[in-house]
Structures are given as structure tokens and as C-alpha cells.
C-alpha atoms as a PDB file:
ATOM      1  CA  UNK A   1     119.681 165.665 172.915  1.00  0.00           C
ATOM      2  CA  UNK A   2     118.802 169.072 171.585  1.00  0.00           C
ATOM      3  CA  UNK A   3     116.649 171.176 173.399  1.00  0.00           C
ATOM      4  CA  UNK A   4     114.569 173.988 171.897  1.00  0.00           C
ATOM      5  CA  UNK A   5     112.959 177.504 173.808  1.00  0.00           C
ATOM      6  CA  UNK A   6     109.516 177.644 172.790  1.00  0.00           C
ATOM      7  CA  UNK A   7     110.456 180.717 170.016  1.00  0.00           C
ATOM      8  CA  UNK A   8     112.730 178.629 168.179  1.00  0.00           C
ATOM      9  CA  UNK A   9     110.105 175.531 168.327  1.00  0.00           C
ATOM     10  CA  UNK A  10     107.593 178.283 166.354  1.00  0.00           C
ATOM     11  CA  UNK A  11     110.363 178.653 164.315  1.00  0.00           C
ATOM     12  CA  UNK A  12     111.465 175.393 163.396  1.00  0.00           C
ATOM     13  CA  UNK A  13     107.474 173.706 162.747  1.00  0.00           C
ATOM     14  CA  UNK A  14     107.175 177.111 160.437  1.00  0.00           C
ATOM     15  CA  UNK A  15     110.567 176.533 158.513  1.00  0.00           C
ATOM     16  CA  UNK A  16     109.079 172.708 158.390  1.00  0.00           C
ATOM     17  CA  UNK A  17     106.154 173.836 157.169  1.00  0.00           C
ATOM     18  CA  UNK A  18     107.353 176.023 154.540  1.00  0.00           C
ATOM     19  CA  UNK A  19     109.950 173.615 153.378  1.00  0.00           C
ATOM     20  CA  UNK A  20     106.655 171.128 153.237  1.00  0.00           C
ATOM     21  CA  UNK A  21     104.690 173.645 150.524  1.00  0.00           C
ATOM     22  CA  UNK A  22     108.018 174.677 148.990  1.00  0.00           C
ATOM     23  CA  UNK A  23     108.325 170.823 148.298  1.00  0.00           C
ATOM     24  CA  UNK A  24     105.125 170.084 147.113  1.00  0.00           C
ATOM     25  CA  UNK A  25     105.043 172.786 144.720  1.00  0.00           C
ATOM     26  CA  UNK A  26     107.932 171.506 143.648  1.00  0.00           C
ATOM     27  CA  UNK A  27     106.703 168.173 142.961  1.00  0.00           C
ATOM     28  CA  UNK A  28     105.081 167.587 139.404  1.00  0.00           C
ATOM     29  CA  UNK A  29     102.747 164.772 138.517  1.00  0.00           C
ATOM     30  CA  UNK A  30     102.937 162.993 134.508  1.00  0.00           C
ATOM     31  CA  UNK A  31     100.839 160.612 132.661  1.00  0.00           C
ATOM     32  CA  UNK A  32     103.068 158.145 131.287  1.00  0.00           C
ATOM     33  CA  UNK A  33     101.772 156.032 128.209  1.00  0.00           C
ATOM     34  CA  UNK A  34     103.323 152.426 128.013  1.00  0.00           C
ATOM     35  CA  UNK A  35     104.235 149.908 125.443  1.00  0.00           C
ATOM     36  CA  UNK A  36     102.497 146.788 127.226  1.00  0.00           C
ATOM     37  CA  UNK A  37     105.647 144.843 126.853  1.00  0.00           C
ATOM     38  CA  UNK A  38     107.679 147.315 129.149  1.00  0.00           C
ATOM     39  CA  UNK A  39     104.931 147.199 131.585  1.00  0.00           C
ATOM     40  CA  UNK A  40     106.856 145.648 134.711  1.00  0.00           C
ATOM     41  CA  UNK A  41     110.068 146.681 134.019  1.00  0.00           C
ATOM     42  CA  UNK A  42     108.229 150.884 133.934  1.00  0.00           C
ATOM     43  CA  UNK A  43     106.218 149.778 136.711  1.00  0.00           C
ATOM     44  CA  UNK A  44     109.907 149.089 138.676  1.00  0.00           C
ATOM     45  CA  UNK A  45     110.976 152.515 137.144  1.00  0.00           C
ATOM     46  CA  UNK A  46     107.954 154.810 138.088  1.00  0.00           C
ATOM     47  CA  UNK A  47     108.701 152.784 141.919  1.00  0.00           C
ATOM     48  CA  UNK A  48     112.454 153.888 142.091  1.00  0.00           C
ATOM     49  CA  UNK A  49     111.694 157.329 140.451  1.00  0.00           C
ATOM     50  CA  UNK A  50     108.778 158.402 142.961  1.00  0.00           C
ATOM     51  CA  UNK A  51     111.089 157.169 145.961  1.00  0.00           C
ATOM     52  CA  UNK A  52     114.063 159.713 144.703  1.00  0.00           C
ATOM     53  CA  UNK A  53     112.474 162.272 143.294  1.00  0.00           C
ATOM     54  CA  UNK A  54     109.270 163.212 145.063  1.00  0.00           C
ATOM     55  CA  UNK A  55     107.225 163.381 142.172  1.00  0.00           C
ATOM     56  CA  UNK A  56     104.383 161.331 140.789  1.00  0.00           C
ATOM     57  CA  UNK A  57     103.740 159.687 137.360  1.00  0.00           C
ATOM     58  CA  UNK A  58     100.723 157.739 136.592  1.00  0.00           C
ATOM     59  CA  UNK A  59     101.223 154.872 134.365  1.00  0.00           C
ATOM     60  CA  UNK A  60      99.411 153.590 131.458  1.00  0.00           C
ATOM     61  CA  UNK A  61      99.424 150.175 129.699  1.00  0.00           C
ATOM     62  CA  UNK A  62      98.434 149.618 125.913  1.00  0.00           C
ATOM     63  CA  UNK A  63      99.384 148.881 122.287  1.00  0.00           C
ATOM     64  CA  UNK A  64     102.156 151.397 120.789  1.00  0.00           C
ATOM     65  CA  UNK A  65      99.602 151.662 117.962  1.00  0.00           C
ATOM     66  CA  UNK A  66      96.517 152.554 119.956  1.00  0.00           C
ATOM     67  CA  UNK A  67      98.640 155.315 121.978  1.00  0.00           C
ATOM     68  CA  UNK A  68      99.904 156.147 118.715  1.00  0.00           C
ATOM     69  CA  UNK A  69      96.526 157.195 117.105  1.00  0.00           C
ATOM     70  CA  UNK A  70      95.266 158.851 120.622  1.00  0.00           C
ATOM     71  CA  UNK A  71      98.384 161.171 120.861  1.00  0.00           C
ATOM     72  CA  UNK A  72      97.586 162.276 117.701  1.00  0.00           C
ATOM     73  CA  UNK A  73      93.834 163.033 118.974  1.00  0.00           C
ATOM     74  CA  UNK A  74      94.945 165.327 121.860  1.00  0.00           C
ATOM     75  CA  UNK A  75      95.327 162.568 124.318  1.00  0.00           C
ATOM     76  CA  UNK A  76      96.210 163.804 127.495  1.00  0.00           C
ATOM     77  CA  UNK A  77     100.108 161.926 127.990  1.00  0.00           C
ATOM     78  CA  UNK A  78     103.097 163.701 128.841  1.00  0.00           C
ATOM     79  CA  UNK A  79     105.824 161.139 127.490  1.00  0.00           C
ATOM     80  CA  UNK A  80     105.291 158.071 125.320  1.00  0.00           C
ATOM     81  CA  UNK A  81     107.673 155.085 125.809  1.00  0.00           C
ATOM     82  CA  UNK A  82     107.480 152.987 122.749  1.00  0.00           C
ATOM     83  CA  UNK A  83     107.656 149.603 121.583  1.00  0.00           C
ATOM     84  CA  UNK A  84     109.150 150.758 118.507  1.00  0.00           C
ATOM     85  CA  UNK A  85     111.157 154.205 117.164  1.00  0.00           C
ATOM     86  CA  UNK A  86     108.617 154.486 114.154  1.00  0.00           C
ATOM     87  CA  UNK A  87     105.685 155.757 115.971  1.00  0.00           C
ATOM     88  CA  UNK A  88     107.432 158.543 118.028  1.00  0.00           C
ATOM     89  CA  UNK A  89     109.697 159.353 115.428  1.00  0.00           C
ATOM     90  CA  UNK A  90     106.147 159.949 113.395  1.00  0.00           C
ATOM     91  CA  UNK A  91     105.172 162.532 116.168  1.00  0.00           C
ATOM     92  CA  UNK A  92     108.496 164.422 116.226  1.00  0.00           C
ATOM     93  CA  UNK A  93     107.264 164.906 112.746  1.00  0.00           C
ATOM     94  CA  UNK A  94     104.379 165.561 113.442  1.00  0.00           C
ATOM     95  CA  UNK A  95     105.012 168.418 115.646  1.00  0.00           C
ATOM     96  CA  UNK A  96     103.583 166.539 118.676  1.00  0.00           C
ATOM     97  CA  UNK A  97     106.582 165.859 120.437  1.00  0.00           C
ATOM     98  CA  UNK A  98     109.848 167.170 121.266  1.00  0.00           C
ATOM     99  CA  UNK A  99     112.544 166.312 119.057  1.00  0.00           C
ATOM    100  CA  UNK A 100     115.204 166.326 121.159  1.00  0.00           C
ATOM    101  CA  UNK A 101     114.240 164.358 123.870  1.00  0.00           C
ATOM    102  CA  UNK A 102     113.668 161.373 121.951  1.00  0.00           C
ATOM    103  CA  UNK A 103     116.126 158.517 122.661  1.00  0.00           C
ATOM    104  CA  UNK A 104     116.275 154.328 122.591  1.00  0.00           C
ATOM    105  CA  UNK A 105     115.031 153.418 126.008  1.00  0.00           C
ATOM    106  CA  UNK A 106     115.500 149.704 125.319  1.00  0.00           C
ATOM    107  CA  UNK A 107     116.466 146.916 123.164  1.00  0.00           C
ATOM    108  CA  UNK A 108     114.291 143.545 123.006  1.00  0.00           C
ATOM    109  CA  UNK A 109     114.848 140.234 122.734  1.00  0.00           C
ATOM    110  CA  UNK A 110     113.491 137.163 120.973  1.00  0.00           C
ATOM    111  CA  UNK A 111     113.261 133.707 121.771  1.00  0.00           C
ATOM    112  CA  UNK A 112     111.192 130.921 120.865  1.00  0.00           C
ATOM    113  CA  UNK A 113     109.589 129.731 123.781  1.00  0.00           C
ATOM    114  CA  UNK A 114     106.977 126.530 124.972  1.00  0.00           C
ATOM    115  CA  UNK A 115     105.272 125.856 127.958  1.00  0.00           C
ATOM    116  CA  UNK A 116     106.330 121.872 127.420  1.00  0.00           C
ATOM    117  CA  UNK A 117     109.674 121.732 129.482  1.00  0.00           C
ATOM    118  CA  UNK A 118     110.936 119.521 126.565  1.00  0.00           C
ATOM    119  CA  UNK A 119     109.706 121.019 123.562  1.00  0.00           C
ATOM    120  CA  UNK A 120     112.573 123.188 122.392  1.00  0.00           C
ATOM    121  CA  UNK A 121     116.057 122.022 122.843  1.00  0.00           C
ATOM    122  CA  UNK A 122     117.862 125.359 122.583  1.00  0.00           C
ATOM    123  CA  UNK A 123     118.199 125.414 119.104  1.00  0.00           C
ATOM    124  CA  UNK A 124     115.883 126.438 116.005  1.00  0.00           C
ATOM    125  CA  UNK A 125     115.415 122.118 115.299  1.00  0.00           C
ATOM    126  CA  UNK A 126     112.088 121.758 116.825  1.00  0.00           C
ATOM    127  CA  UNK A 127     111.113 124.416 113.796  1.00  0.00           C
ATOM    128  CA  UNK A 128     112.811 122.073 111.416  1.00  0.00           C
ATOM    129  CA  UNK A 129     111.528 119.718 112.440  1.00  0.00           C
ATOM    130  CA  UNK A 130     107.582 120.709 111.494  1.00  0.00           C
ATOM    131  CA  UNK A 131     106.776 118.397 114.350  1.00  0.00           C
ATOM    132  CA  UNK A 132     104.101 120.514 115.904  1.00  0.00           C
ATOM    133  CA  UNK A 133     100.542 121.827 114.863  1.00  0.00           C
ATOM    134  CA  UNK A 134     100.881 125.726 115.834  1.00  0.00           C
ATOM    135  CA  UNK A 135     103.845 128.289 116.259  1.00  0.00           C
ATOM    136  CA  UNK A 136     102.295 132.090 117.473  1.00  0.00           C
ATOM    137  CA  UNK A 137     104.060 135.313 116.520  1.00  0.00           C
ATOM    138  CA  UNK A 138     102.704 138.740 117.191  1.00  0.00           C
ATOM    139  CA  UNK A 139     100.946 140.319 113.825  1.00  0.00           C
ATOM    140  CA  UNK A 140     103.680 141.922 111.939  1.00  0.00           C
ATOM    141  CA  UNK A 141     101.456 144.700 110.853  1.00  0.00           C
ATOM    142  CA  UNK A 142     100.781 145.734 114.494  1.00  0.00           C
ATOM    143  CA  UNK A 143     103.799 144.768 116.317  1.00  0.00           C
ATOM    144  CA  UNK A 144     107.950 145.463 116.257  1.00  0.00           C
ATOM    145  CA  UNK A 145     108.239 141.947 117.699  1.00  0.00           C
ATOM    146  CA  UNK A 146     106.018 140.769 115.259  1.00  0.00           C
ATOM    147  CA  UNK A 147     108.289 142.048 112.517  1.00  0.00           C
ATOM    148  CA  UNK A 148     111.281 140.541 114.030  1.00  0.00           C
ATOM    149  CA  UNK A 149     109.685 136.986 113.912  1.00  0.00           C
ATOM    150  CA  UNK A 150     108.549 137.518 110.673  1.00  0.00           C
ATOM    151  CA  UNK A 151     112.512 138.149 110.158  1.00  0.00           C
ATOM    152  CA  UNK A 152     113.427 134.917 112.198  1.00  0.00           C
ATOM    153  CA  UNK A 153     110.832 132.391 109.904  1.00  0.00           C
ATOM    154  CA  UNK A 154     112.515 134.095 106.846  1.00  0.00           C
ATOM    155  CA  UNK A 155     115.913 133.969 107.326  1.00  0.00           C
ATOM    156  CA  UNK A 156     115.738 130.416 108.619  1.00  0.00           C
ATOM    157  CA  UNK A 157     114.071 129.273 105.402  1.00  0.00           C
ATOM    158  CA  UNK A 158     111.014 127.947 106.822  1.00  0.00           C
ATOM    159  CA  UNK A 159     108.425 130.674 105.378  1.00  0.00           C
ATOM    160  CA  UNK A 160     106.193 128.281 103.247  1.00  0.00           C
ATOM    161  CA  UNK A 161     107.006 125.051 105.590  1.00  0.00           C
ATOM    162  CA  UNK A 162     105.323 127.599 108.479  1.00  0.00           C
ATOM    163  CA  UNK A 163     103.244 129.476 107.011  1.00  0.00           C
ATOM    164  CA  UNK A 164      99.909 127.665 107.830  1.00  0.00           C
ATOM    165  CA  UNK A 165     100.828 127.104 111.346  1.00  0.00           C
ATOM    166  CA  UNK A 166     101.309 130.483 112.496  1.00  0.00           C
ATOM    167  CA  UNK A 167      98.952 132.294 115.098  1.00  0.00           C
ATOM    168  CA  UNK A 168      98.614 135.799 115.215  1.00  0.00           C
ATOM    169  CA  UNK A 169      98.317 138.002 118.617  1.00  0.00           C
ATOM    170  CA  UNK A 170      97.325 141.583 118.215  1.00  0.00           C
ATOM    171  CA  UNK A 171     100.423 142.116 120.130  1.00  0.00           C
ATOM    172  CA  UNK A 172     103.454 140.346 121.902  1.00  0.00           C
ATOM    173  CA  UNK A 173     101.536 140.087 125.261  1.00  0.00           C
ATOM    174  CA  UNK A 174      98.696 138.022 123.793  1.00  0.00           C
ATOM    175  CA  UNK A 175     101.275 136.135 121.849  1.00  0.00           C
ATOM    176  CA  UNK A 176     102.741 135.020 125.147  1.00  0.00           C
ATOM    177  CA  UNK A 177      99.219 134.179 126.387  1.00  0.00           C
ATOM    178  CA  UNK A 178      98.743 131.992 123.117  1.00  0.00           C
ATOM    179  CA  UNK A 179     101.901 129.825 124.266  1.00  0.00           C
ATOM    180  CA  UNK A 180     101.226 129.921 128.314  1.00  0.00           C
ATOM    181  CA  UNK A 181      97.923 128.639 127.518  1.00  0.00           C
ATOM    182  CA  UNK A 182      98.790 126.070 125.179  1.00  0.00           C
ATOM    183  CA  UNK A 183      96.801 127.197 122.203  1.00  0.00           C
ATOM    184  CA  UNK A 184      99.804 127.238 120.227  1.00  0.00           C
ATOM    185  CA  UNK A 185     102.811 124.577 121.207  1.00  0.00           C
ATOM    186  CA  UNK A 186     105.423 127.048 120.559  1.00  0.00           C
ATOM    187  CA  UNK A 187     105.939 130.811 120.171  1.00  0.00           C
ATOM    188  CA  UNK A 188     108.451 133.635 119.292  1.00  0.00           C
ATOM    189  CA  UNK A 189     108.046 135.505 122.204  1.00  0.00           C
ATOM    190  CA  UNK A 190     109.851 138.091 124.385  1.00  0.00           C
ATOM    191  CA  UNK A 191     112.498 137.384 126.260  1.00  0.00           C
ATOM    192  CA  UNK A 192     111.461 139.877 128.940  1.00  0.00           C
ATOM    193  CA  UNK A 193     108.249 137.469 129.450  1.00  0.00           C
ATOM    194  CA  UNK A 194     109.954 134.501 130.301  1.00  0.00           C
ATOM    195  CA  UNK A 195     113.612 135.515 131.772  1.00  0.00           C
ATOM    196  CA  UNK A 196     113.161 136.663 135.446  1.00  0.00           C
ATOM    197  CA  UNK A 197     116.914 137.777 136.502  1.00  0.00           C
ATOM    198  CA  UNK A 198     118.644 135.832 134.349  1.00  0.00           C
ATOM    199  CA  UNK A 199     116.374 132.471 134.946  1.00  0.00           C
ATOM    200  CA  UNK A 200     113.993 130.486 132.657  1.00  0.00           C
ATOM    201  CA  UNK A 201     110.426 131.002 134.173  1.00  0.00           C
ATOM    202  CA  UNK A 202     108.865 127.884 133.089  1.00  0.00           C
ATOM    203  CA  UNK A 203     108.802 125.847 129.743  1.00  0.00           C
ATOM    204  CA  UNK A 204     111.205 125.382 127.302  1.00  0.00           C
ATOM    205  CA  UNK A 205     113.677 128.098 125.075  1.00  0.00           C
ATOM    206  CA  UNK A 206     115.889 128.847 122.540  1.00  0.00           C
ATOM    207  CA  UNK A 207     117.379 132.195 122.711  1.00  0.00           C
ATOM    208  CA  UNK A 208     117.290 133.432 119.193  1.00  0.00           C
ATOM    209  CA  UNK A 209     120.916 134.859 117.852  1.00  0.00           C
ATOM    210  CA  UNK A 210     120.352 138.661 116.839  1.00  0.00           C
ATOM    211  CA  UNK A 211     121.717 138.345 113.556  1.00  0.00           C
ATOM    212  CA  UNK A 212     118.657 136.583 112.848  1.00  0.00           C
ATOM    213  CA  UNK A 213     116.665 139.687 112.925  1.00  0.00           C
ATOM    214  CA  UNK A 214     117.385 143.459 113.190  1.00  0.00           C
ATOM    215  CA  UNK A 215     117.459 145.627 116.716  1.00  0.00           C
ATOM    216  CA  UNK A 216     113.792 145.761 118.369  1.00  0.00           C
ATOM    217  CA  UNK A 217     114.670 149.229 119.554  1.00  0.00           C
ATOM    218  CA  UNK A 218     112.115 150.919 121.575  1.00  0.00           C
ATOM    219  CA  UNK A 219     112.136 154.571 121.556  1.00  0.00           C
ATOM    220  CA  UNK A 220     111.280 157.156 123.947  1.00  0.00           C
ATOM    221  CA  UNK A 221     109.649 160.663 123.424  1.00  0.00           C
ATOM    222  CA  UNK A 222     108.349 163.881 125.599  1.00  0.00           C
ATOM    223  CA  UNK A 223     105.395 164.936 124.410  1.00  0.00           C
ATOM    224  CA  UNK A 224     104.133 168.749 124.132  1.00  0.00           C
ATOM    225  CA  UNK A 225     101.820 168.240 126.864  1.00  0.00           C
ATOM    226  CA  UNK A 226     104.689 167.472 129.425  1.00  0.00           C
ATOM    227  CA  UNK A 227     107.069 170.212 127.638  1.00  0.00           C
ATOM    228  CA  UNK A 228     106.705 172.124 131.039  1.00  0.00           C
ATOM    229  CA  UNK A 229     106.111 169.272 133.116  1.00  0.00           C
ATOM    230  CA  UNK A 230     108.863 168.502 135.675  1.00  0.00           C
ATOM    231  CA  UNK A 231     107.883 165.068 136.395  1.00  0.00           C
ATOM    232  CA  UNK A 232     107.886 163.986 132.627  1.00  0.00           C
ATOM    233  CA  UNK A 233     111.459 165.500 132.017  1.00  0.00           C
ATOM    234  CA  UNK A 234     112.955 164.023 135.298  1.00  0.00           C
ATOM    235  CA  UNK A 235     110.943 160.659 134.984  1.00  0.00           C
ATOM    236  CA  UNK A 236     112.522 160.379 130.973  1.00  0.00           C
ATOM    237  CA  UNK A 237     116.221 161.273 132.862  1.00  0.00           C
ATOM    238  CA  UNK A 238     115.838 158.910 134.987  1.00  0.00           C
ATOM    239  CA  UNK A 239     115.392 156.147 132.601  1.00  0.00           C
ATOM    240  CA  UNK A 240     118.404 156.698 130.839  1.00  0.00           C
ATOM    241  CA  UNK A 241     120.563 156.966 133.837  1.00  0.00           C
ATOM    242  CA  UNK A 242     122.582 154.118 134.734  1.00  0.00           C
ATOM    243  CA  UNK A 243     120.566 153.122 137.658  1.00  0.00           C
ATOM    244  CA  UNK A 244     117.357 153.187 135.154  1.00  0.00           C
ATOM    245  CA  UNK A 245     119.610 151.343 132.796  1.00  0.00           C
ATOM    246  CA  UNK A 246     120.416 148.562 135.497  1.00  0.00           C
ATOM    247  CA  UNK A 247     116.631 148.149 135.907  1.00  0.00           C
ATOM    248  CA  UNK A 248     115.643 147.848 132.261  1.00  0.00           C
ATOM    249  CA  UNK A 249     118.614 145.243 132.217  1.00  0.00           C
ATOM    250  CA  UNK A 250     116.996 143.175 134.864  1.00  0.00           C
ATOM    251  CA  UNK A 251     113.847 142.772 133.387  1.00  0.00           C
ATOM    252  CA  UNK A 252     115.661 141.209 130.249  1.00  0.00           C
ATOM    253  CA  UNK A 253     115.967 144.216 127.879  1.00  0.00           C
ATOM    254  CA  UNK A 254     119.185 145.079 126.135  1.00  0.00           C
ATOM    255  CA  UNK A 255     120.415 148.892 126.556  1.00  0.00           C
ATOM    256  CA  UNK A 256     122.949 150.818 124.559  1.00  0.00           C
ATOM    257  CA  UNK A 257     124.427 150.058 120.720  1.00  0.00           C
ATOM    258  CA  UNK A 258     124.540 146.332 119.591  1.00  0.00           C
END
């Protein structure tokens, strides 16, 4: 047991004390804007990142799209995470971001999923097939994943048998909700949103090969509001570190080349 005089008890709450401040000024807080896609797997992140670092970020969920156009308005976010590389790309270019911080965070992954356990037999037959009434895909206009399913239909041939029977979300999170509900029998989905380490949630899947479509890369950007912001630098380190890596991995995201 260590015993201290009552100078060097002074001493140590004041060094304690000071270290406290010192620590705190330290400390940086970020606003963090979200591809709604990502949003458990940064929720996990922003977790991990607060425990080890000491600093704060404060997340928020949308459409790449929406943060797209409110960036561009003066929108107070310090880094941008993506659920494509067009849109911060378009703000490097823009002069609203910082070029060299911006980086592929993640890679996603389609499959076509239904909430009927025996629906889809791991394979692209059930689409063959035509043997249901509706098949959702996000809107191709709005949304990467979209675009990849778009890719999928084509490549598969099935463009004018499908056609008619496709469902449109605004994004891949009401997409999802089209299928979990049942208002569609069958979706192209991410695999994020129904993979939960490694195991099938619920329903029915086939994993769609990647030759099928082209790299769903989402890209990540610091923004010239968080240029001198600690938090948004460290936070954006952290997610490419391997420990951030490991994370994105578990929640069903690819990392790194194809």
C-alpha cells in the first residue's frame, strides 16, 4: 500500500486534475454523416473509437444523395462516409473536401433475398423461373446498390421477362423493408442486412457471384469543416485500421481490392 504526506496528496489531486483538462482539451468532438446502409456496422465503429480514443463523434443516418446536396449547402459534417465513390469524389472536386483523405471504406455485397424460408434455393432459378408476382431493387438513379441490381437483371438476361415486376425503394434500406414485409416476394438486397456473423438471419438467399456486377465501393472523405478537427481525422484512421477493418468485415462488408 502506498502512503502519501498530505503535500504530496495536494500534489497528486492537482497533477490529476491537470492531466483531467489537459485531456479534455485534447479530446475533439465530429459530426459524422452516414450512408444508411453502414449504419450498424459505424454505429460499432463510433463505439470502439470513443472507448480508445477519448473523443466523441456524433453520428448521422441518411441517403448518400441527400448528404450529398446538404454538404454542398454548408452543412455542418466533418467527414462523409459514402455509399458510393461518386458523390465524394464530386466534392474533392468541388473543393469541399480534402483530397487526400479520401479512401474505399468498404465493399458491398448483393444477394437476392426472401422472407419465405423456401423461396430461393441458392441459385438465380427462382428468377428464371418468373414464378413470383414482385422482385424489389433499390432505384438505380438514387442508389449504388440499385445500380448493381440493375447489373444483376441484365447480365442474367431477364431485363424484359422482369421488368414489370420490379419495385423500387428510394434506397437499399427500404428495399429490404419491401422484402421483410412481404410486399415484394423477393429482393436484391444487401448482404450486410441479412448476414449477422456469417449466419442467414431469416428467409431464404442466394449470394450473388461478383462477376455479375461491378465493386459497390463505398468511399470515404474529410470534409473542410473537420480539416482541423481531431476527432474527424482520428475517427477516419481508425476505420481503415485493421481493427476497423475486422469490424466492417463482421457486419458483412468486403474490405480491400477484389
Amino acid at each position: 500500500m502506498v502512503v502519501f504526506n498530505n503535500w504530496q496528496f495536494i500534489g497528486l489531486v492537482l497533477l490529476t486534475g491537470l492531466s483531467f483538462v489537459r485531456s479534455s482539451i485534447d479530446a475533439d468532438e465530429a459530426t459524422i454523416a452516414v450512408a444508411s446502409n453502414f449504419s450498424a456496422a459505424a454505429q460499432q465503429l463510433a463505439a470502439d473509437f470513443e472507448n480508445k480514443s477519448g473523443h466523441k463523434v456524433n453520428l448521422v443516418f441518411g441517403s448518400s444523395g441527400r448528404f450529398y446536396a446538404q454538404i454542398s449547402n454548408a452543412a455542418p459534417f466533418d467527414v462523409f462516409l459514402s455509399a458510393d465513390q461518386q458523390k465524394p469524389l464530386a466534392l474533392v472536386e468541388n473543393e469541399l473536401a480534402i483530397k487526400d483523405s479520401l479512401f474505399t471504406y468498404a465493399r458491398g455485397a448483393l444477394v437476392l433475398w426472401s422472407a419465405d424460408s423456401e423461396k430461393v434455393n441458392n441459385s438465380a432459378d427462382v428468377l428464371r423461373s418468373n414464378s413470383f408476382n414482385k422482385i424489389a431493387i433499390a432505384n438505380p438513379r438514387l442508389a449504388p446498390y440499385g445500380i448493381a441490381a440493375n447489373e444483376v437483371i441484365e447480365r442474367l438476361g431477364l431485363s424484359n421477362d422482369l421488368s414489370k415486376k420490379m419495385v423500387l425503394g428510394e434506397n437499399i434500406v427500404q428495399t429490404y423493408q419491401f422484402v421483410a414485409t412481404e410486399n415484394a416476394e423477393l429482393g436484391l438486397v444487401a448482404y450486410s442486412q441479412v448476414f449477422f456473423t456469417g449466419q442467414l438471419s431469416a428467409g431464404s438467399v442466394w449470394i450473388v457471384p461478383e462477376e455479375l456486377y461491378d465493386p459497390i465501393r463505398q468511399d470515404a472523405v474529410l470534409l473542410n469543416r473537420g480539416q482541423s478537427n481531431k476527432a474527424a481525422s482520428a475517427f477516419l484512421e481508425f476505420v481503415k485500421s485493421p481493427e476497423g477493418e475486422t469490424t466492417i468485415q463482421s457486419f458483412g462488408y468486403r474490405t480491400g481490392e477484389p
